[in-house]
N, C-alpha and C. Protein backbone atom coordinates (compact mmCIF):
# COMPACT_ATOMS: atom_id res chain seq x y z
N UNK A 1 -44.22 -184.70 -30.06
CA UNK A 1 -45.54 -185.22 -30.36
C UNK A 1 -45.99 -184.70 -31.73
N UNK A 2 -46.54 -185.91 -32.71
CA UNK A 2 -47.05 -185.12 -33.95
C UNK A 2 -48.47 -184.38 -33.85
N UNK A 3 -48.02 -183.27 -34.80
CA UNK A 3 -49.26 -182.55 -34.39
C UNK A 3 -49.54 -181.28 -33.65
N UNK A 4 -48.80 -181.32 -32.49
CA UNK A 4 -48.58 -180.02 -31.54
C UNK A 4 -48.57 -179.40 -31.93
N UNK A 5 -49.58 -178.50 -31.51
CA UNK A 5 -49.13 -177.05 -31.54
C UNK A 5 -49.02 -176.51 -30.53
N UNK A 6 -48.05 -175.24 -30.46
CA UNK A 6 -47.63 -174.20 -29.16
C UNK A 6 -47.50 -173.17 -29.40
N UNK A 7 -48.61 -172.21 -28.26
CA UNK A 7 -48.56 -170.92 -28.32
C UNK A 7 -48.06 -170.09 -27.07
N UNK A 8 -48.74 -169.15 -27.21
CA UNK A 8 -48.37 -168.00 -25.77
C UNK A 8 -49.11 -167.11 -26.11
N UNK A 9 -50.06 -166.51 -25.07
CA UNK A 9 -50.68 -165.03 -24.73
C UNK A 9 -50.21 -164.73 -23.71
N UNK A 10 -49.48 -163.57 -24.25
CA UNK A 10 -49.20 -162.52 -23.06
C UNK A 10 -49.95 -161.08 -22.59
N UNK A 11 -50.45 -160.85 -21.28
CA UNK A 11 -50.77 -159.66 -21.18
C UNK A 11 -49.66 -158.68 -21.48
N UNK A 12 -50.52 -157.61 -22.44
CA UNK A 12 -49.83 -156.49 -22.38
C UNK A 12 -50.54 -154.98 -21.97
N UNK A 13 -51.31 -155.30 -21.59
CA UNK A 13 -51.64 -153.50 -20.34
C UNK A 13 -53.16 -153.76 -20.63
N UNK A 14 -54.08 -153.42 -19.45
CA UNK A 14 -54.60 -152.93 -19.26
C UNK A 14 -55.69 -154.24 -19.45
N UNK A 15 -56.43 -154.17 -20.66
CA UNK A 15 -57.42 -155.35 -21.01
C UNK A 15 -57.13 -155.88 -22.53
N UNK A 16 -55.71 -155.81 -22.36
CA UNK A 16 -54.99 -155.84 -24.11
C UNK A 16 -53.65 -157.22 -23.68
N UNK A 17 -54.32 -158.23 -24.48
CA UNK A 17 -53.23 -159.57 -24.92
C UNK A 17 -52.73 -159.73 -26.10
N UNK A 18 -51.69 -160.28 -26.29
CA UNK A 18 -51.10 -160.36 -27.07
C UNK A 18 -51.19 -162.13 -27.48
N UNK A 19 -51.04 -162.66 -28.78
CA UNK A 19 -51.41 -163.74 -28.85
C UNK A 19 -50.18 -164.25 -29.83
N UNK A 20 -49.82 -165.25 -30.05
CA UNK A 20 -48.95 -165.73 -30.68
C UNK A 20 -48.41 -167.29 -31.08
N UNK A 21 -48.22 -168.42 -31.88
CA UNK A 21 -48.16 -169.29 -32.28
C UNK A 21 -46.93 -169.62 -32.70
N UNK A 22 -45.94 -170.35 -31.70
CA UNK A 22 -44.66 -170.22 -32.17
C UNK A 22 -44.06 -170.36 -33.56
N UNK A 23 -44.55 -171.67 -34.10
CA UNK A 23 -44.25 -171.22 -35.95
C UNK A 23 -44.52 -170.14 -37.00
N UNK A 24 -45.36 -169.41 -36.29
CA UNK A 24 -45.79 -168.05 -36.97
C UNK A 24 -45.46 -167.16 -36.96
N UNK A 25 -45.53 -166.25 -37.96
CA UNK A 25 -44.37 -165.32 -37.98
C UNK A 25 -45.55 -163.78 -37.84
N UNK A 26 -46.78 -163.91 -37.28
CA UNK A 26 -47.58 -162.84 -37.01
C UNK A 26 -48.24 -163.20 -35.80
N UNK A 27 -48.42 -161.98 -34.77
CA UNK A 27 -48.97 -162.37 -33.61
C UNK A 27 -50.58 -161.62 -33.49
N UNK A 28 -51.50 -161.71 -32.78
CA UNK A 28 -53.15 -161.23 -32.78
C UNK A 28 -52.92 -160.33 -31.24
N UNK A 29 -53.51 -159.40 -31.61
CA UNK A 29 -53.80 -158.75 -30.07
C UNK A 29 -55.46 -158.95 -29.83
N UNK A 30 -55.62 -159.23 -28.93
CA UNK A 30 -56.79 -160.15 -28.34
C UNK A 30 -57.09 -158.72 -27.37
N UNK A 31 -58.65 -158.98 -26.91
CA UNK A 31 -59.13 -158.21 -25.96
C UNK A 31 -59.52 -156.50 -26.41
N UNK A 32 -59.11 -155.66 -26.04
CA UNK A 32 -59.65 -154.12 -26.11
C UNK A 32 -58.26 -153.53 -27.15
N UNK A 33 -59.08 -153.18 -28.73
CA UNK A 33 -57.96 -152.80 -29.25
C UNK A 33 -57.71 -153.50 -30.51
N UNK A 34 -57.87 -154.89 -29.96
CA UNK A 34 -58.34 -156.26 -30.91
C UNK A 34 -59.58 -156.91 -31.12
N UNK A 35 -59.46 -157.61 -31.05
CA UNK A 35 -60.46 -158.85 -31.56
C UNK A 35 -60.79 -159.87 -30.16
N UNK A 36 -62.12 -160.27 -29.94
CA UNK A 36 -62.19 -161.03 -28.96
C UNK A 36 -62.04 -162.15 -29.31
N UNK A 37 -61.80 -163.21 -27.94
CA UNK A 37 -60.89 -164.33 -28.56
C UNK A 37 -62.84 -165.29 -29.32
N UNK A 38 -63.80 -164.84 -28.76
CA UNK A 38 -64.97 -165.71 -29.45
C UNK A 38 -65.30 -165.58 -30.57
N UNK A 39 -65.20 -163.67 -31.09
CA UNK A 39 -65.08 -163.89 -32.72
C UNK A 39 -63.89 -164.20 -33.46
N UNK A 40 -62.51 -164.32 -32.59
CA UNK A 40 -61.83 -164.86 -33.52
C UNK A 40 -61.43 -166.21 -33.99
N UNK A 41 -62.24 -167.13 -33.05
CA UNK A 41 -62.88 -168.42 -33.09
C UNK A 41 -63.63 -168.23 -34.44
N UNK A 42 -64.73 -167.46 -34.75
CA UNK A 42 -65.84 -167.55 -35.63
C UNK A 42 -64.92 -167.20 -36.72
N UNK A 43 -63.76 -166.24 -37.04
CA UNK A 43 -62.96 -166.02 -37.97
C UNK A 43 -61.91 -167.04 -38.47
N UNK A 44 -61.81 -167.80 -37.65
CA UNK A 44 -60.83 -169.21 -37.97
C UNK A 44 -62.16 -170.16 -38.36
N UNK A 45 -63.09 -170.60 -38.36
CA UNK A 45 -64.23 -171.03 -38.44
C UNK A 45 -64.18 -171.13 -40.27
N UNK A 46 -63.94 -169.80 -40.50
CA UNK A 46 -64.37 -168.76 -41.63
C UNK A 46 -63.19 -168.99 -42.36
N UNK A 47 -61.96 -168.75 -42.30
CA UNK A 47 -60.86 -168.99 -42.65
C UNK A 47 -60.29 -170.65 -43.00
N UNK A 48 -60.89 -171.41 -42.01
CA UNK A 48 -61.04 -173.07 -42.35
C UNK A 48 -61.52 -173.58 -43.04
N UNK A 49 -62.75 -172.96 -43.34
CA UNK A 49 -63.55 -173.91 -45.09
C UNK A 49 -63.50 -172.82 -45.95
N UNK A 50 -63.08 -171.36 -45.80
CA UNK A 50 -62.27 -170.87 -46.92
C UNK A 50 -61.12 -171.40 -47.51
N UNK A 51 -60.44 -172.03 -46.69
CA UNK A 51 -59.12 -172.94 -47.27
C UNK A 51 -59.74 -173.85 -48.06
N UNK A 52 -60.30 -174.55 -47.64
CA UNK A 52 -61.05 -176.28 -47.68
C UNK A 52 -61.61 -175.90 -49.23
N UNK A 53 -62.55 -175.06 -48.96
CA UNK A 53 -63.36 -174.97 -50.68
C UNK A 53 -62.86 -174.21 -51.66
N UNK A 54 -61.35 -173.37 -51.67
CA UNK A 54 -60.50 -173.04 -52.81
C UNK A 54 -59.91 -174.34 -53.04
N UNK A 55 -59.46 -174.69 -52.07
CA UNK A 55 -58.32 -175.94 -52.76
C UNK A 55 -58.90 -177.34 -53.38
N UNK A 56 -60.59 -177.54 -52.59
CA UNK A 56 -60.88 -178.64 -53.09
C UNK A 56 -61.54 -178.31 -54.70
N UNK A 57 -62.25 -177.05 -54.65
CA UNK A 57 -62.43 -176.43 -56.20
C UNK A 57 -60.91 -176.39 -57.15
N UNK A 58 -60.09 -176.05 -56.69
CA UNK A 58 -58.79 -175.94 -57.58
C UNK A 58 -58.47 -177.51 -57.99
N UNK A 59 -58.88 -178.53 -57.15
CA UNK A 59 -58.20 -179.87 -57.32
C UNK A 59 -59.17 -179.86 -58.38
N UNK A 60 -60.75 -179.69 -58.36
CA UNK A 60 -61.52 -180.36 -59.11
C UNK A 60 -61.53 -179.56 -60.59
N UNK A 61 -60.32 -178.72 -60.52
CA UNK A 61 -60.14 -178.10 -61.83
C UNK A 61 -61.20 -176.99 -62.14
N UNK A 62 -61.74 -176.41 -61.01
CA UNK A 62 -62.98 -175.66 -61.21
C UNK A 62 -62.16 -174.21 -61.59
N UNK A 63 -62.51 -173.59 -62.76
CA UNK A 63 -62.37 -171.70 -62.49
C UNK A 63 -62.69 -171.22 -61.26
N UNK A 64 -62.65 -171.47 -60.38
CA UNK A 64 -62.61 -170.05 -59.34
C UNK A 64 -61.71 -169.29 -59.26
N UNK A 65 -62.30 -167.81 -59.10
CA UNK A 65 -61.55 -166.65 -59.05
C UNK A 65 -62.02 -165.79 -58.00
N UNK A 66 -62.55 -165.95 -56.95
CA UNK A 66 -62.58 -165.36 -55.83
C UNK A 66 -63.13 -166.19 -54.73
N UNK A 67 -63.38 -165.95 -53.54
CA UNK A 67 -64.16 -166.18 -52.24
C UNK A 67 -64.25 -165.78 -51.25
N UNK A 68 -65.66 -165.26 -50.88
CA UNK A 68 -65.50 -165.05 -49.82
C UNK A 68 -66.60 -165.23 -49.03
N UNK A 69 -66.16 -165.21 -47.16
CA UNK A 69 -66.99 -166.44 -46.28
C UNK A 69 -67.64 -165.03 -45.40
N UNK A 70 -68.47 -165.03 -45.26
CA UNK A 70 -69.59 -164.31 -44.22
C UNK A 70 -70.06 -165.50 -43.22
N UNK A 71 -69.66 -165.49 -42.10
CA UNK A 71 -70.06 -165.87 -41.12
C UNK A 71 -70.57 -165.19 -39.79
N UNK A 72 -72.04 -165.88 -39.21
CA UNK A 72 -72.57 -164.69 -37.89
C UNK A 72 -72.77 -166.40 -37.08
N UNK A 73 -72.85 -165.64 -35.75
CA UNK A 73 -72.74 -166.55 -34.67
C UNK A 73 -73.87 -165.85 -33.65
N UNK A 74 -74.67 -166.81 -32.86
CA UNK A 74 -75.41 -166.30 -31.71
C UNK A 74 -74.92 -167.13 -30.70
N UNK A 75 -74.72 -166.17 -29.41
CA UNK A 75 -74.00 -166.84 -28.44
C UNK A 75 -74.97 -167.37 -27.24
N UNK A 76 -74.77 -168.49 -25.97
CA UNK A 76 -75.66 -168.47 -25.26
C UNK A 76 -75.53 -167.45 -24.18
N UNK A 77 -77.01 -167.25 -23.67
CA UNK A 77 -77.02 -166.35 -22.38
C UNK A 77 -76.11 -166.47 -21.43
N UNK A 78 -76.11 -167.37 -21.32
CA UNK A 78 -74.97 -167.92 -19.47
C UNK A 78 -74.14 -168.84 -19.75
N UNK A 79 -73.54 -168.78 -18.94
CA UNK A 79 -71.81 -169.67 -19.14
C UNK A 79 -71.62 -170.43 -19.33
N UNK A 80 -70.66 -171.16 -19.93
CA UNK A 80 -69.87 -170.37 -20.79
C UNK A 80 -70.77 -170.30 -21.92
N UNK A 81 -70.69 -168.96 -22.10
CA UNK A 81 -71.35 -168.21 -23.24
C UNK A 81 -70.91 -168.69 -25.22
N UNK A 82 -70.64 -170.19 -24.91
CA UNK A 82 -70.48 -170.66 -26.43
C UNK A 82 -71.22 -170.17 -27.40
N UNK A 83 -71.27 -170.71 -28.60
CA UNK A 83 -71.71 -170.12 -29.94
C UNK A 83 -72.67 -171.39 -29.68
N UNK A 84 -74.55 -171.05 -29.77
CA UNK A 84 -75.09 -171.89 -30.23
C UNK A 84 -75.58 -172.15 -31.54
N UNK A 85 -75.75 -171.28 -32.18
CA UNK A 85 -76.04 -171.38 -33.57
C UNK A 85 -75.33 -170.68 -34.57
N UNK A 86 -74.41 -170.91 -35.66
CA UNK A 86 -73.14 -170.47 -36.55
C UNK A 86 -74.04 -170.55 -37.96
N UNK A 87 -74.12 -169.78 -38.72
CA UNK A 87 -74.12 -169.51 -40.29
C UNK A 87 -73.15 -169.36 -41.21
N UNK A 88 -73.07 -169.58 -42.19
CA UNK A 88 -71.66 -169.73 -43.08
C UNK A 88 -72.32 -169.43 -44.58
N UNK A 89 -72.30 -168.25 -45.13
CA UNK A 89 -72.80 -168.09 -46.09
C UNK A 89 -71.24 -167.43 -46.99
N UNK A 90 -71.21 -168.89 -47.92
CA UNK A 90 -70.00 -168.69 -49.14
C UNK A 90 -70.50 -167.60 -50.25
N UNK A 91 -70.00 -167.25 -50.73
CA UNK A 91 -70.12 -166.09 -51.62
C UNK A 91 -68.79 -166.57 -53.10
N UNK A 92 -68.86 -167.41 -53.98
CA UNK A 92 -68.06 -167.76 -54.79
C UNK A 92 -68.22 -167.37 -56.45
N UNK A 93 -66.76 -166.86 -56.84
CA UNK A 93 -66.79 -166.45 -58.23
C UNK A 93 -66.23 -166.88 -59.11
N UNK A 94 -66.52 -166.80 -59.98
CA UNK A 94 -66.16 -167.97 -61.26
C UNK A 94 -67.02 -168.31 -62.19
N UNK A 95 -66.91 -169.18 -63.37
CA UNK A 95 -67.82 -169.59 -63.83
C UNK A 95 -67.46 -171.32 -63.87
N UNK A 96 -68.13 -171.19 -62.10
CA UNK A 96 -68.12 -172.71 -61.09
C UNK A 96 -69.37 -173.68 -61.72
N UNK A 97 -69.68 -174.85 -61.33
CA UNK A 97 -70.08 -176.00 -61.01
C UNK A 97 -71.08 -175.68 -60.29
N UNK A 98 -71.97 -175.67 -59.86
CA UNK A 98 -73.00 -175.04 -58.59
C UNK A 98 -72.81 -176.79 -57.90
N UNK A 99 -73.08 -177.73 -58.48
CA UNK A 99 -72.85 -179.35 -57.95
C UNK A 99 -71.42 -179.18 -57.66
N UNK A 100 -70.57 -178.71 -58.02
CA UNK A 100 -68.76 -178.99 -57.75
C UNK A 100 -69.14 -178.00 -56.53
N UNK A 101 -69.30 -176.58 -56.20
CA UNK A 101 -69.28 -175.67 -55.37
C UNK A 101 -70.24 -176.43 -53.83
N UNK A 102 -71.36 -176.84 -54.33
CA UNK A 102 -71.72 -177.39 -53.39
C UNK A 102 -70.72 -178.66 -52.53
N UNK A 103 -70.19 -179.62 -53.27
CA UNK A 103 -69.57 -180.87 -52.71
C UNK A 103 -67.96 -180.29 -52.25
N UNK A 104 -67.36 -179.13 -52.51
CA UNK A 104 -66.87 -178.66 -51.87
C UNK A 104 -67.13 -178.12 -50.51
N UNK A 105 -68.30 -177.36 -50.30
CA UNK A 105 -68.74 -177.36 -49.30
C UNK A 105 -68.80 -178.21 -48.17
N UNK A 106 -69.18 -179.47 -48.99
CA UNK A 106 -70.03 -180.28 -48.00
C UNK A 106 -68.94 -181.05 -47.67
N UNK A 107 -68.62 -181.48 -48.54
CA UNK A 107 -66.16 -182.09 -48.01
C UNK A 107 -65.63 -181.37 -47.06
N UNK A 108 -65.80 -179.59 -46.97
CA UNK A 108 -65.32 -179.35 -46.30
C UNK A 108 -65.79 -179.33 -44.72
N UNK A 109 -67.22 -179.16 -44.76
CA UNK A 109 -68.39 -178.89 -43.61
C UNK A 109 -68.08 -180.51 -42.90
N UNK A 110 -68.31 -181.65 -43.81
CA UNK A 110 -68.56 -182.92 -43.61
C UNK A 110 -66.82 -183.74 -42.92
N UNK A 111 -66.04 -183.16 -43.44
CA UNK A 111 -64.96 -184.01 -43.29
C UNK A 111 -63.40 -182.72 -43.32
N UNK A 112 -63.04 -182.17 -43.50
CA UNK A 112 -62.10 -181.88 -43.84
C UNK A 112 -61.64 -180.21 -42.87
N UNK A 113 -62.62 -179.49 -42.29
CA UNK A 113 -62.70 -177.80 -41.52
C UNK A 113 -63.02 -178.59 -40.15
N UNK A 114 -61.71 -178.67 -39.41
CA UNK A 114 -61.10 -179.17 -37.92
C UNK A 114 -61.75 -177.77 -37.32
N UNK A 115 -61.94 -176.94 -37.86
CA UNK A 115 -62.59 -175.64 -36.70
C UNK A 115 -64.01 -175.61 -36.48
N UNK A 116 -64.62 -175.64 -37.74
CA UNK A 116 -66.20 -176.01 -37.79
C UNK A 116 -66.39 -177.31 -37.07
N UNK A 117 -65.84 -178.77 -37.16
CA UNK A 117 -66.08 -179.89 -36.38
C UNK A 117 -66.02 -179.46 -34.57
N UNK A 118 -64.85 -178.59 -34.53
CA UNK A 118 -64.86 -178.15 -33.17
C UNK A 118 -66.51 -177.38 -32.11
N UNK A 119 -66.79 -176.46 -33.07
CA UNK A 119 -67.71 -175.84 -33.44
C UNK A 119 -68.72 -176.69 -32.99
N UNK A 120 -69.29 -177.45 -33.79
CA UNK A 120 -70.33 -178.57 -34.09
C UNK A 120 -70.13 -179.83 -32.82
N UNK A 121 -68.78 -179.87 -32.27
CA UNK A 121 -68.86 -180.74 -31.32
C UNK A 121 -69.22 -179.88 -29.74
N UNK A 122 -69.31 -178.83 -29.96
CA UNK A 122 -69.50 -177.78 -28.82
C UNK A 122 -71.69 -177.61 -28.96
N UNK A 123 -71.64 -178.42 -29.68
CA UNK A 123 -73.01 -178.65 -29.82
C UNK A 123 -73.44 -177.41 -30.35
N UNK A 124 -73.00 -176.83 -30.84
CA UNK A 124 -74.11 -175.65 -31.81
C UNK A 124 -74.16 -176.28 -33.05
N UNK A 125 -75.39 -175.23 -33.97
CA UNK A 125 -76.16 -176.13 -34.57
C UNK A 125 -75.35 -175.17 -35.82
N UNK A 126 -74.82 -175.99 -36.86
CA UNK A 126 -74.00 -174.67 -37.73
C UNK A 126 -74.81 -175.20 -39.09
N UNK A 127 -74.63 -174.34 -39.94
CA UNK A 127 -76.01 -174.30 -40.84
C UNK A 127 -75.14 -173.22 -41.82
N UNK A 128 -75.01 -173.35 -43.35
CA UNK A 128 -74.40 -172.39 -44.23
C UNK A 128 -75.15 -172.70 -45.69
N UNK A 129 -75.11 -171.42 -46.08
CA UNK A 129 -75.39 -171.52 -47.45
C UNK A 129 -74.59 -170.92 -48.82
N UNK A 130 -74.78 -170.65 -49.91
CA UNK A 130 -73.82 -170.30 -51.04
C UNK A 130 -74.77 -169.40 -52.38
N UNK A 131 -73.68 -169.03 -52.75
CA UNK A 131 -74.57 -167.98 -54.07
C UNK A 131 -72.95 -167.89 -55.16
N UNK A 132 -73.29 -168.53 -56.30
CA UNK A 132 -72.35 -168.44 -57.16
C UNK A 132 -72.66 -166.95 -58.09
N UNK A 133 -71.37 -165.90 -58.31
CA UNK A 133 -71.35 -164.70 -58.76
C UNK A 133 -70.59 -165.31 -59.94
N UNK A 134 -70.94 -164.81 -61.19
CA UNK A 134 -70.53 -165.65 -62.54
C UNK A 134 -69.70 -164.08 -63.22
């Protein structure tokens, strides 16, 4: 099937998993020790329109020379305890476009970050902003 992906978590002691993605050549330990699997949702979140807005700035020939994504999440009270409201505050360096930096954004928010759409179809309300460092 195109597209698939396949993983495996395995317990490994106590309140400690092990996580893994068969094409990948690094695995996540999940749970006590690691990372829980809800912020590491919010870190792929973070990592998805970090991709999205280097590469669509690099296409548009923009100088960027750094980035980086600060993201916070509030979760709901009771179950399942999803993310209802996500922030995404870009932090970009260069001497960028503030109109190019923005429509990167919004390419990526709007069309292109499969984790944030996930996000956003889980009905939280995701909301980000930006500050160009020159």
């Amino acid at each position: 099937m195109a597209g698939e992906v396949r993983g495996r978590v395995e317990w490994f002691k106590d309140t400690q998993f092990v996580g893994r993605i068969e094409e990948d050549k690094c695995s996540v330990i999940l749970g006590e020790g690691g990372i829980s699997p809800m912020k590491l949702l919010l870190l792929s979140v973070a990592g998805c329109t970090a991709y999205d807005v280097v590469m669509i700035l690099q296409k548009m020939r923009e100088p960027i020379s750094g980035l980086e994504v600060e993201i916070s999440g509030e979760r709901r009270e009771e179950h399942p305890r999803i993310y209802r409201k996500v922030h995404i505050h870009y932090r970009v360096h260069g001497d960028v476009s503030e109109e190019k930096v923005r429509r990167a954004i919004e390419l990526s928010q709007d069309k292109y970050c499969s984790a944030s759409a996930h996000v956003k179809l889980s009905g939280a309300e995701l909301t980000y902003s930006y500050e160009i460092i020159h």
